[in-house]
C-alpha atoms as a PDB file:
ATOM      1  CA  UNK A   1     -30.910  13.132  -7.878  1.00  0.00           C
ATOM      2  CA  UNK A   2     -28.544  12.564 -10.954  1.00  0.00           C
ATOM      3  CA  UNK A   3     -27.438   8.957 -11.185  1.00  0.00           C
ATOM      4  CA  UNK A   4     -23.843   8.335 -12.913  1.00  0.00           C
ATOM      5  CA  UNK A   5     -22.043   5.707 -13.629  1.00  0.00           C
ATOM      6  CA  UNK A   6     -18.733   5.444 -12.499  1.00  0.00           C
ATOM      7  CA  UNK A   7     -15.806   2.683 -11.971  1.00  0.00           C
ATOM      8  CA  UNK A   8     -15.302   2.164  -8.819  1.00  0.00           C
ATOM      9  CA  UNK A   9     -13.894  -0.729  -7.493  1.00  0.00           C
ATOM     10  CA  UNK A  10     -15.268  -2.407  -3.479  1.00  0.00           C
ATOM     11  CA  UNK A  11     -12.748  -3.388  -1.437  1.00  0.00           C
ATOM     12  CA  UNK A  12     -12.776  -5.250   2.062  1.00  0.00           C
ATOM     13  CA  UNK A  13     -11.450  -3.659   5.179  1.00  0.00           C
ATOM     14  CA  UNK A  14      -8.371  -5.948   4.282  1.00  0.00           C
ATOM     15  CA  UNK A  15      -7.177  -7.570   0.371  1.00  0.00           C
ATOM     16  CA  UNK A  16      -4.745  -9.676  -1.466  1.00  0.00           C
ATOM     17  CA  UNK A  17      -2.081  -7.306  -3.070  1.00  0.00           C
ATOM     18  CA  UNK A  18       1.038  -7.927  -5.297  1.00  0.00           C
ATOM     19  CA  UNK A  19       3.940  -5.641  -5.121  1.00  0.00           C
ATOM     20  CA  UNK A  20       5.500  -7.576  -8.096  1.00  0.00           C
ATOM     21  CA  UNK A  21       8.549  -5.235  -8.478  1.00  0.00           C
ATOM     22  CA  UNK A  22       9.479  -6.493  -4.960  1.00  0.00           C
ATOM     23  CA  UNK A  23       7.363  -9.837  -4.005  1.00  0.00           C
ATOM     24  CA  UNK A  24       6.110 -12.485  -6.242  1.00  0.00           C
ATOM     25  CA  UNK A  25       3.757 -13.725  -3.643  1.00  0.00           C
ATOM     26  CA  UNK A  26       0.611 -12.100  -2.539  1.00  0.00           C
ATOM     27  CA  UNK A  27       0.502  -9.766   0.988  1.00  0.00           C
ATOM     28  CA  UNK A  28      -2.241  -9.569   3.061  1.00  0.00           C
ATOM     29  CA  UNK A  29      -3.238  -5.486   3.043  1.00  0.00           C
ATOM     30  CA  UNK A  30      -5.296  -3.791   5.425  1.00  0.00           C
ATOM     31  CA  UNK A  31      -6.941  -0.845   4.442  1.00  0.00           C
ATOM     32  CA  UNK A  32      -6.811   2.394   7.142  1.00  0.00           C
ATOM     33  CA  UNK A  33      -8.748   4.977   5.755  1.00  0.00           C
ATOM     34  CA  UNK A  34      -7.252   6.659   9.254  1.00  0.00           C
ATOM     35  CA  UNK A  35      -4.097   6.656   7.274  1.00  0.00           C
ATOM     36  CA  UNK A  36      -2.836   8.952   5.032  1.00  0.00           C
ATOM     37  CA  UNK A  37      -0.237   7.328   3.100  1.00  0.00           C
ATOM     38  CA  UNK A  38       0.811   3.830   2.408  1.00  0.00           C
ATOM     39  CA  UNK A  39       3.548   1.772   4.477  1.00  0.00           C
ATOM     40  CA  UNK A  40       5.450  -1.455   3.599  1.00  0.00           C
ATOM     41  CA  UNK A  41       7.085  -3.273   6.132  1.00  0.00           C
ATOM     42  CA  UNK A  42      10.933  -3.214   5.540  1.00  0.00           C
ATOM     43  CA  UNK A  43      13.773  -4.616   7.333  1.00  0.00           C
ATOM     44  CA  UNK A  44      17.476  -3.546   7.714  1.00  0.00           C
ATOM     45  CA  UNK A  45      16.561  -0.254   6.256  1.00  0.00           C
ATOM     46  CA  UNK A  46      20.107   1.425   5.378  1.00  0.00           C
ATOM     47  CA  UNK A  47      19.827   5.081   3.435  1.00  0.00           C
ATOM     48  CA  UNK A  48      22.451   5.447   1.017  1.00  0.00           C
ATOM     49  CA  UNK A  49      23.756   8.969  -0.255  1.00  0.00           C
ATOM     50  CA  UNK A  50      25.071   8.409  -4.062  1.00  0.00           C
ATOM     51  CA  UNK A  51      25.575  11.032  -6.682  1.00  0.00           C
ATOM     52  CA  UNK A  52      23.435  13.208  -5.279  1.00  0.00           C
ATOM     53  CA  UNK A  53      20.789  10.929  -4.602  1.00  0.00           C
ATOM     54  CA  UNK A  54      19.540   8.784  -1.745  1.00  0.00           C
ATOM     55  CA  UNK A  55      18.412   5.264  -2.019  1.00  0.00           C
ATOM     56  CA  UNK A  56      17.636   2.600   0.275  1.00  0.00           C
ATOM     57  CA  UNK A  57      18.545  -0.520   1.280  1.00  0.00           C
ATOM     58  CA  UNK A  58      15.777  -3.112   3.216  1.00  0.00           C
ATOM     59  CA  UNK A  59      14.375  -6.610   2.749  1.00  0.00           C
ATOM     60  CA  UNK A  60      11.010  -7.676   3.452  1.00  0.00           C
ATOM     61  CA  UNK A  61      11.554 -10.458   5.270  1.00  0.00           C
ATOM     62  CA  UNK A  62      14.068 -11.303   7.855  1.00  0.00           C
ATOM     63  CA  UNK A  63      16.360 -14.010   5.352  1.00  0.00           C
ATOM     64  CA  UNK A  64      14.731 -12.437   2.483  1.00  0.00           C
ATOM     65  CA  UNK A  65      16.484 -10.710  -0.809  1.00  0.00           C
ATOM     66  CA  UNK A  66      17.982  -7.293  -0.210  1.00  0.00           C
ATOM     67  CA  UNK A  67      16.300  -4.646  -2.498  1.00  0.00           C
ATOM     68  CA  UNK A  68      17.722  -1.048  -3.257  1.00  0.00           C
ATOM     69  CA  UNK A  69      15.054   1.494  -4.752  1.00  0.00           C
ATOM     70  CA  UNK A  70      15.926   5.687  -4.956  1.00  0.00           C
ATOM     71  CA  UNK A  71      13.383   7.436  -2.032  1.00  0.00           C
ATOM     72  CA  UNK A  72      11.497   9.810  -3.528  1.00  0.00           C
ATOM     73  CA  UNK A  73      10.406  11.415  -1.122  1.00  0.00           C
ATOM     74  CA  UNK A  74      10.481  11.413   2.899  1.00  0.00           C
ATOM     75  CA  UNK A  75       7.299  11.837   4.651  1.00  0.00           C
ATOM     76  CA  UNK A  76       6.596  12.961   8.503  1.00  0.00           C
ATOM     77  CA  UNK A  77       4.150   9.973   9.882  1.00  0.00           C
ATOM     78  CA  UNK A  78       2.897  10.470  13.136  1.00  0.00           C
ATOM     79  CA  UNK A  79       1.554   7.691  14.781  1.00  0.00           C
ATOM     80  CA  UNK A  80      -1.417   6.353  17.024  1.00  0.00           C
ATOM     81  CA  UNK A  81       0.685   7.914  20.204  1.00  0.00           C
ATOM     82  CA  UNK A  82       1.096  11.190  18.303  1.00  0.00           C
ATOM     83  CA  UNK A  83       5.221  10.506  18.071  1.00  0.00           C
ATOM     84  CA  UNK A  84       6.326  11.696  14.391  1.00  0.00           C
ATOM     85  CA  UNK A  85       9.194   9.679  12.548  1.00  0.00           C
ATOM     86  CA  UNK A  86      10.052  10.692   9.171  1.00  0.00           C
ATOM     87  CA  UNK A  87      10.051   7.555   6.448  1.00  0.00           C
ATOM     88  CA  UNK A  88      11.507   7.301   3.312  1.00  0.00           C
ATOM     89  CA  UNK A  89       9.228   6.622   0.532  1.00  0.00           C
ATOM     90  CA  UNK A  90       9.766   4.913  -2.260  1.00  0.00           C
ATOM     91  CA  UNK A  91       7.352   4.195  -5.867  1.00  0.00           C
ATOM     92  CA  UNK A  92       6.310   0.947  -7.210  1.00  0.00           C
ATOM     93  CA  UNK A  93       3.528  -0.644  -8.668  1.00  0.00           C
ATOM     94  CA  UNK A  94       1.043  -2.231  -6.638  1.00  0.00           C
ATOM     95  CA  UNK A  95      -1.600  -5.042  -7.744  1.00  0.00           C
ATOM     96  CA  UNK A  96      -5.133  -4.885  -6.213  1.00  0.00           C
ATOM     97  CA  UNK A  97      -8.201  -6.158  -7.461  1.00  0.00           C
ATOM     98  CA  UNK A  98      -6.920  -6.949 -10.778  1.00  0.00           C
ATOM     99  CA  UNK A  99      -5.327  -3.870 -11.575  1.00  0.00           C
ATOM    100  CA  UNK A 100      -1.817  -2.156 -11.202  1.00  0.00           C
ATOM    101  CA  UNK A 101      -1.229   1.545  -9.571  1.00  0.00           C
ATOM    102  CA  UNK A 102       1.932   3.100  -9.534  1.00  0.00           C
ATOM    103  CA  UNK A 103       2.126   3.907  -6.001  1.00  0.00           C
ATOM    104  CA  UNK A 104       4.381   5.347  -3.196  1.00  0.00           C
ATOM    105  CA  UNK A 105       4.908   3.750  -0.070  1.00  0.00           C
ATOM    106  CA  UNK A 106       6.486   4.857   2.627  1.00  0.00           C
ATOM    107  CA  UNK A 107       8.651   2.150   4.391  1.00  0.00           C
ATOM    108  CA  UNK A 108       8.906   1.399   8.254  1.00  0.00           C
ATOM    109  CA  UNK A 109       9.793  -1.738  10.803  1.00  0.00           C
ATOM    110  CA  UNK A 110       5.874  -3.510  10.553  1.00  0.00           C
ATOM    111  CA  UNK A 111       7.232  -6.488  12.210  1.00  0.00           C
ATOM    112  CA  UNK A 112       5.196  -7.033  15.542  1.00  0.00           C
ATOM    113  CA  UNK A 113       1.992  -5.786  13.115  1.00  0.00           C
ATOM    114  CA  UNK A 114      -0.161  -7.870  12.274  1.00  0.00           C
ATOM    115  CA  UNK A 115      -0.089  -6.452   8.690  1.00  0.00           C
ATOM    116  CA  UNK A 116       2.590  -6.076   6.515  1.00  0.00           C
ATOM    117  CA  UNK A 117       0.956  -3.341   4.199  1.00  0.00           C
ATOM    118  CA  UNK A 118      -1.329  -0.441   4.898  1.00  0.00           C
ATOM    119  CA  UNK A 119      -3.388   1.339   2.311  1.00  0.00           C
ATOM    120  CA  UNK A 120      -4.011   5.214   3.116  1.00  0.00           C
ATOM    121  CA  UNK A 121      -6.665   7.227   1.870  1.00  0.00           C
ATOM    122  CA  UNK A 122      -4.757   9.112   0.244  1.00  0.00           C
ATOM    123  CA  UNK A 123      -4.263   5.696  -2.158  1.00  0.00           C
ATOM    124  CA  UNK A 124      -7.928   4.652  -1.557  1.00  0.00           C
ATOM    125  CA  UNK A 125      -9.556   7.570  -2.765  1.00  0.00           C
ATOM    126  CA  UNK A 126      -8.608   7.179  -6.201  1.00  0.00           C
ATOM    127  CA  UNK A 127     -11.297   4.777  -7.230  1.00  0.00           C
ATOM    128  CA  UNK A 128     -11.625   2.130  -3.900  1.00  0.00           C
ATOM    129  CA  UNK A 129     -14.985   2.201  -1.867  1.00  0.00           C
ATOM    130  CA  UNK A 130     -13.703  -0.238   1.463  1.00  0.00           C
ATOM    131  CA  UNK A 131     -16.342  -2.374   2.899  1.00  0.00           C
ATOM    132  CA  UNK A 132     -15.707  -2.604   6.366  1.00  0.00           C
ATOM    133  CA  UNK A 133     -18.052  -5.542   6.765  1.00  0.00           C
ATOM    134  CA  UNK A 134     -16.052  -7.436   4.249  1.00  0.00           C
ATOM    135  CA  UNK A 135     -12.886  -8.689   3.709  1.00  0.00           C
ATOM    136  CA  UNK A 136     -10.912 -10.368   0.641  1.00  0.00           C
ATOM    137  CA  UNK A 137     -13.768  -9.567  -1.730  1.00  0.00           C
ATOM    138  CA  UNK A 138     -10.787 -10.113  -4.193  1.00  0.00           C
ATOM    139  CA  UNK A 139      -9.548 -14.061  -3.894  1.00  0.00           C
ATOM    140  CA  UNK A 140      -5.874 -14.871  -4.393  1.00  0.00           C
ATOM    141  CA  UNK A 141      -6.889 -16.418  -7.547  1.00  0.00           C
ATOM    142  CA  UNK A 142      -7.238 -12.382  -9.154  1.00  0.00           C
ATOM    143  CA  UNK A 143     -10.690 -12.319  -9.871  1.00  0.00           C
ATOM    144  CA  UNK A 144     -11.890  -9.824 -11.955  1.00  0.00           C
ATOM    145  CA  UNK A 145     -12.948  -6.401  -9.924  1.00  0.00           C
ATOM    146  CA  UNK A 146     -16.163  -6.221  -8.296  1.00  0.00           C
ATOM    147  CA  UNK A 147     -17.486  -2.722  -9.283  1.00  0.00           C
ATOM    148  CA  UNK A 148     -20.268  -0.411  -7.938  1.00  0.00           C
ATOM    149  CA  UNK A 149     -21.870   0.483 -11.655  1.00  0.00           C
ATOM    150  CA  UNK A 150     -23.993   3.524 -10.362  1.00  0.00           C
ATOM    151  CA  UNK A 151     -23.369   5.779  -7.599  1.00  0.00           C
ATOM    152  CA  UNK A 152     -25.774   8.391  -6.339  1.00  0.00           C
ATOM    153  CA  UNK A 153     -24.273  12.035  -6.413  1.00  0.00           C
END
């Protein structure tokens, strides 16, 4: 077998993230590797049709700052019950394990959650192993990324 090295980064099954375009403070994220994309937890979403584009509305927290971003796209999300809702997704950059990733995530009522931010595969697959048996491998304090230097293929 071939042995290469590689940068990828180990995760826990949940991590410190900063979404600084929105949040100074860190989130608590939970990675689903059942999930395909990524969801935010927003509040008082309100879509907004303006010169032919839409944009929308939301806060993060119940007394929090309003925020308006442009949706890029709007995804179909079906949940654990099977019951699709479509989301509006938006792009920002995300902070995780020392390192920023333009990312999109799609944004939906998280409130009785326990976590305000899910990371989908289809995020996690670009350079994230998650350790299930491990969480916040990456402290608050932005450590440098803990990476698997060889990887059998």
């Amino acid at each position: 077998m071939k042995m290469m090295s590689v940068g990828y980064v180990i995760i826990g099954w949940r991590e410190w993230v900063r979404i600084p375009d929105l949040e100074t403070n860190l989130i608590m994220a939970k990675t689903d590797t059942g999930a395909w994309s990524n969801t935010l937890n927003a509040l008082d979403i309100e879509i907004i049709n303006k010169e032919n584009n839409q944009y929308v509305k939301f806060k993060l927290i119940k007394d929090g700052n309003t925020f308006t971003r442009e949706i890029v796209r709007w995804r179909k999300v079906r949940d654990t019950s099977g019951y699709a809702t479509l989301r509006p997704v938006i792009s920002t950059k995300l902070e995780i394990a020392g390192r920023f990733h333009q990312v999109e995530i799609c944004l939906q009522n998280r409130s009785k959650m326990k976590h305000r931010i899910i990371l989908g595969r289809n995020f996690l697959r670009n350079g994230f192993i998650v350790n299930p048996s491990r969480q916040c491998i990456h402290t608050k304090n932005r450590a440098q990324p803990e990476k698997l230097s060889r990887i059998l293929i």
